[in-house]
C-alpha atoms as a PDB file:
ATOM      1  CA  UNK A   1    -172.690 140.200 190.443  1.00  0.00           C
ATOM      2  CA  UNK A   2    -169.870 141.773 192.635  1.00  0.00           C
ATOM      3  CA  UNK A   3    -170.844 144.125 194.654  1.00  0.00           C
ATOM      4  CA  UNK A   4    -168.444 147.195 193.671  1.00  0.00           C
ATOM      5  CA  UNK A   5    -169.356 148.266 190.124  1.00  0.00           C
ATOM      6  CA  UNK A   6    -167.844 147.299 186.325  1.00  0.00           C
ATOM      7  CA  UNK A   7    -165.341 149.097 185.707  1.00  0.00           C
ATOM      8  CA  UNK A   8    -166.008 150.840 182.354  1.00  0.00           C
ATOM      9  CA  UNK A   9    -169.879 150.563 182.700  1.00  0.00           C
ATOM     10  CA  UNK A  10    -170.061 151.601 186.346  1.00  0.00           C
ATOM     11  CA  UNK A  11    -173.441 149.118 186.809  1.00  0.00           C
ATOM     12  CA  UNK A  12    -173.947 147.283 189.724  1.00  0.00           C
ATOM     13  CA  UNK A  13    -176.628 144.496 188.205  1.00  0.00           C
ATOM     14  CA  UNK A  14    -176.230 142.385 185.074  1.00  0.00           C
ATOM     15  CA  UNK A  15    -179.604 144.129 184.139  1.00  0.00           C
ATOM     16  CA  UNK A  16    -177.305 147.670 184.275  1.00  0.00           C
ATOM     17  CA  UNK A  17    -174.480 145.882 182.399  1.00  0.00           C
ATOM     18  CA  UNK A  18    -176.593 144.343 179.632  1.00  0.00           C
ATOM     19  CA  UNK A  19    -178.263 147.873 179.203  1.00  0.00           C
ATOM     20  CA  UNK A  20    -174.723 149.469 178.911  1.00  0.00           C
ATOM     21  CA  UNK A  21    -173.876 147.417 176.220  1.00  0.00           C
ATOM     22  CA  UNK A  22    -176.850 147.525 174.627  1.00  0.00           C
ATOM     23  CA  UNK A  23    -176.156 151.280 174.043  1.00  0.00           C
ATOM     24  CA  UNK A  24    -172.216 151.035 173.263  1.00  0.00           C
ATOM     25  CA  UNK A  25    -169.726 149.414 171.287  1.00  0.00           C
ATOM     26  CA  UNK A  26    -166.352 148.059 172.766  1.00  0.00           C
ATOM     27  CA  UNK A  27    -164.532 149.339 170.103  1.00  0.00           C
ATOM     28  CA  UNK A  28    -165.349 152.952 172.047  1.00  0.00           C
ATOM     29  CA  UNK A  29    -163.373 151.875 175.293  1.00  0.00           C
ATOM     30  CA  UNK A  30    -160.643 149.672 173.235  1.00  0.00           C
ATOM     31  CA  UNK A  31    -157.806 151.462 175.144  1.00  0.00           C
ATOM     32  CA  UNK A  32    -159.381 151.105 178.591  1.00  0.00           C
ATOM     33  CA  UNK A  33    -159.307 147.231 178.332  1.00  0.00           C
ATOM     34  CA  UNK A  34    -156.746 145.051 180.002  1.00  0.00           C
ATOM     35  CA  UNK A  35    -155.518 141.977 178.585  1.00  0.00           C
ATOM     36  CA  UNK A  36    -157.090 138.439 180.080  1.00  0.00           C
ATOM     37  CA  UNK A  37    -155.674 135.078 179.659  1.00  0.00           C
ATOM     38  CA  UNK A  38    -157.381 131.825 181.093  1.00  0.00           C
ATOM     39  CA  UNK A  39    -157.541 127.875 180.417  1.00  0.00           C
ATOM     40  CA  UNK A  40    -159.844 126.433 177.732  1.00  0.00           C
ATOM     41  CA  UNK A  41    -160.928 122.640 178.503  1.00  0.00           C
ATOM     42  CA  UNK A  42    -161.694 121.450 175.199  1.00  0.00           C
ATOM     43  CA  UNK A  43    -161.788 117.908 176.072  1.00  0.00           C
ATOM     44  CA  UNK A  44    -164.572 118.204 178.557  1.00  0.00           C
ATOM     45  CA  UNK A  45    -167.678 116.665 176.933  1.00  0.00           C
ATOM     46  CA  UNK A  46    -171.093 116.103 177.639  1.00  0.00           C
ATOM     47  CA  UNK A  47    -173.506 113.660 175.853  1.00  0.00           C
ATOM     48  CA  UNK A  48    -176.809 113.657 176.266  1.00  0.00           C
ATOM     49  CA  UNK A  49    -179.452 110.497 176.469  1.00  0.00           C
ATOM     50  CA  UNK A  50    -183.121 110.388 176.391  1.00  0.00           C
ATOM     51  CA  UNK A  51    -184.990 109.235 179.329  1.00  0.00           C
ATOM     52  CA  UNK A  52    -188.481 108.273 179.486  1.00  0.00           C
ATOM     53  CA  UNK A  53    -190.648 111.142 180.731  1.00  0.00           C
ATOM     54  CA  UNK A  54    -192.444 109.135 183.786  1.00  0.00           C
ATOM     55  CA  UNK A  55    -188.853 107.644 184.509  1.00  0.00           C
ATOM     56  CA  UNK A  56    -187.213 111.351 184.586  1.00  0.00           C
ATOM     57  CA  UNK A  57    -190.308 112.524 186.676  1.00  0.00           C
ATOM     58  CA  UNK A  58    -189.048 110.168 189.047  1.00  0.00           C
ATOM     59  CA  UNK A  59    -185.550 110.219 189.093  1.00  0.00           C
ATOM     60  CA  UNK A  60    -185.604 114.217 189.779  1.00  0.00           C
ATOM     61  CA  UNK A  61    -188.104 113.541 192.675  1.00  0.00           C
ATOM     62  CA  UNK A  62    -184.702 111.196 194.012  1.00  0.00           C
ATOM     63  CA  UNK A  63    -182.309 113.174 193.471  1.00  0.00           C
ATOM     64  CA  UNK A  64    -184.343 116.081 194.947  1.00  0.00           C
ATOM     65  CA  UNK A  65    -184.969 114.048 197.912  1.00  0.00           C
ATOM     66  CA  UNK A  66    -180.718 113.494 197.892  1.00  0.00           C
ATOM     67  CA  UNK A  67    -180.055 116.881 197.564  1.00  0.00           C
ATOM     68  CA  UNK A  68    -177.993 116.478 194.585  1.00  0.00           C
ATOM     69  CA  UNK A  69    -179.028 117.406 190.514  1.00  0.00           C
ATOM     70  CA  UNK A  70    -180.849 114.779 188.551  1.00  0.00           C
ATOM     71  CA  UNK A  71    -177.711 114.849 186.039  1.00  0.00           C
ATOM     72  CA  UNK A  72    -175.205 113.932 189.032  1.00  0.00           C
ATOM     73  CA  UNK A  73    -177.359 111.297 190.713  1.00  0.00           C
ATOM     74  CA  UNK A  74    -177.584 109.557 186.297  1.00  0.00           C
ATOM     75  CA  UNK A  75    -173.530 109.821 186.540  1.00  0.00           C
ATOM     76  CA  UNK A  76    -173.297 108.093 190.275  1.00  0.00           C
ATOM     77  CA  UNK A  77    -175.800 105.161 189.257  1.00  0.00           C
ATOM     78  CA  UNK A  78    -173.813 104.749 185.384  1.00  0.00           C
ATOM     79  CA  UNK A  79    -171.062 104.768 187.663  1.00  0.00           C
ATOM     80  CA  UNK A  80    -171.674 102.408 190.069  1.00  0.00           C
ATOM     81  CA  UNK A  81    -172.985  99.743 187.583  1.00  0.00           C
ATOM     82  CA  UNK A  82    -170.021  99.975 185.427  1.00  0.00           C
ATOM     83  CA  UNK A  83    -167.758  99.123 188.351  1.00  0.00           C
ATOM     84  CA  UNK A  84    -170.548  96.121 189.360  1.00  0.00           C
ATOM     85  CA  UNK A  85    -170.159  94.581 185.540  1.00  0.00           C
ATOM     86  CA  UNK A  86    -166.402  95.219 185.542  1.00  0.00           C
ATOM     87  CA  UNK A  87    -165.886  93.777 188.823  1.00  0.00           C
ATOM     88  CA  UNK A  88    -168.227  90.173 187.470  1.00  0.00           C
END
């Protein structure tokens, strides 16, 4: 979390934030809210596959060792022998 505090909640930890809205209802600060726009990527997907347990053991000890996620190290490998059987 930032370091200066929410605005309408004044908390300066997610813990303080979640316990301020535990206790209140939006609808109570309605008129001190600002209008927010941002982009929604609805075409982003992600599809998941089982792995063997003894096989994922070992690919996280890899990608550990590589310093990258066990999901990006799958994606580089897929990747790499897709371009190997397109390029056969």
């Amino acid at each position: 979390m930032r370091k200066h505090k929410s605005s309408l909640s004044e908390a300066t930890s997610y813990r303080e934030l979640g316990e301020f809205w535990d206790a209140h209802d939006l609808s109570d600060f309605w008129g001190k809210t600002k209008t927010a726009s941002f982009e929604v990527d609805i075409e982003a997907e992600v599809t998941y596959y089982a792995v063997d347990k003894t096989l994922s053991e070992k690919l996280q000890a890899i990608a550990q060792k590589r310093g990258v996620t066990a999901d990006t190290l799958i994606n580089l490998w897929v990747q790499e022998k897709l371009q190997k059987l397109r390029a056969s």
